[in-house]
Protein backbone atom coordinates (compact mmCIF):
# COMPACT_ATOMS: atom_id res chain seq x y z
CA UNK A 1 -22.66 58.22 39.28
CA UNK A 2 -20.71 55.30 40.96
CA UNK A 3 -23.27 52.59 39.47
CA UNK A 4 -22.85 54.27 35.37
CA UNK A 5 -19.17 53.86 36.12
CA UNK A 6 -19.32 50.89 36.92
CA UNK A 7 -21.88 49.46 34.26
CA UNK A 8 -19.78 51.16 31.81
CA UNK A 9 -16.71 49.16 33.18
CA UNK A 10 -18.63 46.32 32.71
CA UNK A 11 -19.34 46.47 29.94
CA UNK A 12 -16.51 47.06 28.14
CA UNK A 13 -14.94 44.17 29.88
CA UNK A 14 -17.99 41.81 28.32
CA UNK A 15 -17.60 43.64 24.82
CA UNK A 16 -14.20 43.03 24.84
CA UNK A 17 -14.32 39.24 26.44
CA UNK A 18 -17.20 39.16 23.49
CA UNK A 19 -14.71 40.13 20.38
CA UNK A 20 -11.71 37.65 21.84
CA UNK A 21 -14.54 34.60 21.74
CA UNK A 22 -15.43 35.88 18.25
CA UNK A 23 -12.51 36.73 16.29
CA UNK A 24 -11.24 33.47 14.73
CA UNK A 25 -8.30 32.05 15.73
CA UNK A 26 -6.90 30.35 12.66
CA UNK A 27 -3.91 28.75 12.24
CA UNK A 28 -0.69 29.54 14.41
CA UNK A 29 2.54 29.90 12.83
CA UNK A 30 5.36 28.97 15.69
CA UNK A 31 8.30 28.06 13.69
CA UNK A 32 9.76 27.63 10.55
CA UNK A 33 8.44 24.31 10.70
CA UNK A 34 4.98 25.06 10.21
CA UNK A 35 5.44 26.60 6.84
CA UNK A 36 7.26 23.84 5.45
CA UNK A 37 4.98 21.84 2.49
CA UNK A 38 3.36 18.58 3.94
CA UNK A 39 2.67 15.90 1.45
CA UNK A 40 -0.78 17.10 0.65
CA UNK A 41 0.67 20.75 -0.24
CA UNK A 42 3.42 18.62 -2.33
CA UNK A 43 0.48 16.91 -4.23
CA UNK A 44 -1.79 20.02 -4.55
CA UNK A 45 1.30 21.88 -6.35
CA UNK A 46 2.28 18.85 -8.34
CA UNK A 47 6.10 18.48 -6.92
CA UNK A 48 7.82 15.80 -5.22
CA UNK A 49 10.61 15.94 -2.73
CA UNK A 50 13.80 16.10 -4.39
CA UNK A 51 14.97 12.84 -1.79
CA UNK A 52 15.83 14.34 1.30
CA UNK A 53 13.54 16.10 4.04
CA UNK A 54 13.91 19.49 5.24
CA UNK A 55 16.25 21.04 7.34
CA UNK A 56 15.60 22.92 9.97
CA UNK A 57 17.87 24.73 12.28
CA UNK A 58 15.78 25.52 15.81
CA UNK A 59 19.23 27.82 16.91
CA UNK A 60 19.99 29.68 13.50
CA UNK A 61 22.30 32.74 14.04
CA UNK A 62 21.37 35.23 11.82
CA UNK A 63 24.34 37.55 9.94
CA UNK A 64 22.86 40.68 10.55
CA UNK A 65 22.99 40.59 14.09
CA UNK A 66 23.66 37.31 15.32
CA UNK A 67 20.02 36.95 16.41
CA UNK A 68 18.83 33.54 17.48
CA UNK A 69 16.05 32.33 15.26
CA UNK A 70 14.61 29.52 12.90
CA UNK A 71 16.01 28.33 9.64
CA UNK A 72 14.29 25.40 7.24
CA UNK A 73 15.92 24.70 3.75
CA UNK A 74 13.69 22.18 1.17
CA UNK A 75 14.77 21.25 -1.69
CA UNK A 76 11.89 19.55 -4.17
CA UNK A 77 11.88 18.88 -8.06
CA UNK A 78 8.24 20.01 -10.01
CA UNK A 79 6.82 16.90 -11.83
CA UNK A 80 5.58 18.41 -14.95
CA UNK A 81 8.80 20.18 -15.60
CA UNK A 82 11.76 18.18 -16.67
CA UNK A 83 14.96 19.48 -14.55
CA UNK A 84 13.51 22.07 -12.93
CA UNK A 85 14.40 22.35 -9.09
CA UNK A 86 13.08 24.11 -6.29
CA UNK A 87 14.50 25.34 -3.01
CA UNK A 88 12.55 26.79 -0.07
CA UNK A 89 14.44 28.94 2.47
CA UNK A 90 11.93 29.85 5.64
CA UNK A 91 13.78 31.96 7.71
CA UNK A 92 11.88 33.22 11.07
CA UNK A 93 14.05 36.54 13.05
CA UNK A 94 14.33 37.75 17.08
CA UNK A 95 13.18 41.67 15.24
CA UNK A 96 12.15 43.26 12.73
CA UNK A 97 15.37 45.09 12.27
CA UNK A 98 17.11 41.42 11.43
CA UNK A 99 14.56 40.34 8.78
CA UNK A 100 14.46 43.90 6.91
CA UNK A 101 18.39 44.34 6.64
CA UNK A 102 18.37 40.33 5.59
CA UNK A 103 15.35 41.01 3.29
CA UNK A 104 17.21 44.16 2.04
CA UNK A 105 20.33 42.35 0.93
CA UNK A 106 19.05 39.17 -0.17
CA UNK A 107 16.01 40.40 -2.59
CA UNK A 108 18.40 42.85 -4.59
CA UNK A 109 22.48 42.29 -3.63
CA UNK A 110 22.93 41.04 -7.10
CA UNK A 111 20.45 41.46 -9.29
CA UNK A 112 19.65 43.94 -11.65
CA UNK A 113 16.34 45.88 -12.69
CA UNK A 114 15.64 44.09 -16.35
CA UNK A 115 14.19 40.89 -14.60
CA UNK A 116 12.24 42.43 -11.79
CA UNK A 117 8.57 40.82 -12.47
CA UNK A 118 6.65 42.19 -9.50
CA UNK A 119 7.07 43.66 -6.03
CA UNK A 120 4.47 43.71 -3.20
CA UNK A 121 1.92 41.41 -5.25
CA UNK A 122 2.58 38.82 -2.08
CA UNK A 123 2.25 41.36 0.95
CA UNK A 124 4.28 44.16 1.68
CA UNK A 125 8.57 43.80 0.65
CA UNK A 126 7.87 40.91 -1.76
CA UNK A 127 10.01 40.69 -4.51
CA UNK A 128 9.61 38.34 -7.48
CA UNK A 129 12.35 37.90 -10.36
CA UNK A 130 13.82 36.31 -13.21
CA UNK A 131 17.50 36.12 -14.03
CA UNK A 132 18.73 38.72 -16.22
CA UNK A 133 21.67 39.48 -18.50
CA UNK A 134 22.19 42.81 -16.12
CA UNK A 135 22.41 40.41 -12.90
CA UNK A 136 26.06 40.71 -11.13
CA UNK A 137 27.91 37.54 -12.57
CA UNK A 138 25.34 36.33 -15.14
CA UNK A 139 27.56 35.77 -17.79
CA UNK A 140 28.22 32.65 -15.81
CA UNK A 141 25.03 31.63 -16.03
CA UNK A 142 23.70 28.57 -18.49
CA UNK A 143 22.17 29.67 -21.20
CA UNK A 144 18.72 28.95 -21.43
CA UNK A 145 18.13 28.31 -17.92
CA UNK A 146 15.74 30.44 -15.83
CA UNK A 147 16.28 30.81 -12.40
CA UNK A 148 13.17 32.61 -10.67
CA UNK A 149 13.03 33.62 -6.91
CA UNK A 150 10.30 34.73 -4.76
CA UNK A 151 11.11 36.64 -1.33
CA UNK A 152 8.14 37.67 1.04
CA UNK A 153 8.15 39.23 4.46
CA UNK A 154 5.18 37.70 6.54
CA UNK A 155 5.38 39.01 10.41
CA UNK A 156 9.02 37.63 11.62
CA UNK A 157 9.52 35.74 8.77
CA UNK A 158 11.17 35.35 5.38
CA UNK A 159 10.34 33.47 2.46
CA UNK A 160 12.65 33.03 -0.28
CA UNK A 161 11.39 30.24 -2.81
CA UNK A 162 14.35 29.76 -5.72
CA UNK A 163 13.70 27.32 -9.03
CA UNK A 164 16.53 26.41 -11.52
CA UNK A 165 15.63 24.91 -14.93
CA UNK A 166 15.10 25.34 -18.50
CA UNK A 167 11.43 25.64 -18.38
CA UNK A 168 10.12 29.79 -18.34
CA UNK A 169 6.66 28.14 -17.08
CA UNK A 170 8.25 27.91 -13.49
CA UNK A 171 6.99 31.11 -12.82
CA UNK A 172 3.61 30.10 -12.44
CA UNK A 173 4.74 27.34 -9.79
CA UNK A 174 6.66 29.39 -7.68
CA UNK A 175 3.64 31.92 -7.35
CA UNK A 176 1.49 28.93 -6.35
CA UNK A 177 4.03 28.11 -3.80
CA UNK A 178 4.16 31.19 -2.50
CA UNK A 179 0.26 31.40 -1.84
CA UNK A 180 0.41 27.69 -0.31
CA UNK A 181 2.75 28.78 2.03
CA UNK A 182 1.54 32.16 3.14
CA UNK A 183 -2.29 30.40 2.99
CA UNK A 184 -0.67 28.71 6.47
CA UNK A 185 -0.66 31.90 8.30
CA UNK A 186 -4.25 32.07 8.00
């Protein structure tokens, strides 16, 4: 009786020692700063930096609940669309209670229902939008300028990816920009 328990304690310990050597690792996400677009990304997606490199804060308080965590803010311009900027706010929280009450208010504070375009196509509490006439304060808003944003949850971290411009096509570049950077999680 002794030996079975034994085997059987055994084995699990190889099965399980067998799964950790097989399951691959992929990439590791530690920081904000391993989501930010490198140069190839930047080429792939056909935008350029709009002149300054990103910021990154390693000690970012967050307003929720003055949680230390990680903070990058990009700002780049897309080639193929004249005046048409694009801002990248990676946020990583201490909990998950910090990043859902952040998510909560960020993704609909202000807006209203007419521009939603789709929710949870990027992962669970994604959110993706165009300005809309029933937006809080958007009869201050230019006419004829779109501004789309893009806010995805992935583990600890938020996503928000903003563009400002008078092209409607933007859409389809802040979707790819949201794949590239969730693609880095693996």
């Amino acid at each position: 009786m002794k030996l079975a328990i034994i085997l059987a304690i055994l084995l699990i310990l190889i099965g399980g020692w067998l799964i950790v050597q097989v399951l691959p690792s992929g990439p590791t996400i530690s920081g904000t700063q391993n989501m930010v677009l490198n140069e190839q990304d930047l080429q792939q997606l056909g935008m350029t930096s709009a002149g300054t490199d990103c910021y990154t804060d390693e000690e970012y308080s967050n307003i929720v609940d003055s949680s230390l965590g990680q903070y990058s803010f990009c700002n780049y311009t897309i080639n193929s669309l004249n005046d048409t900027w694009v801002v990248i706010e990676l946020q990583k929280f201490a909990n998950y209670e910090a990043l859902n009450g952040t998510y909560l208010y960020d993704s609909s504070h202000l807006f209203g229902a007419k521009g939603l375009i789709s929710e949870n196509t990027y992962g669970d509490q994604s959110r993706f939008r165009v300005n809309s006439e029933d937006d809080y304060g958007a009869e201050f808003n230019e006419p004829g300028v779109y501004y789309y944003h893009l806010w995805i949850c992935k583990n600890l971290y938020l996503i928000h990816i903003t563009s400002s411009g008078r092209s409607k096509e933007a859409d389809e570049y802040i979707a790819k920009i949201g794949r590239q950077i969730l693609s880095k999680f693996g």
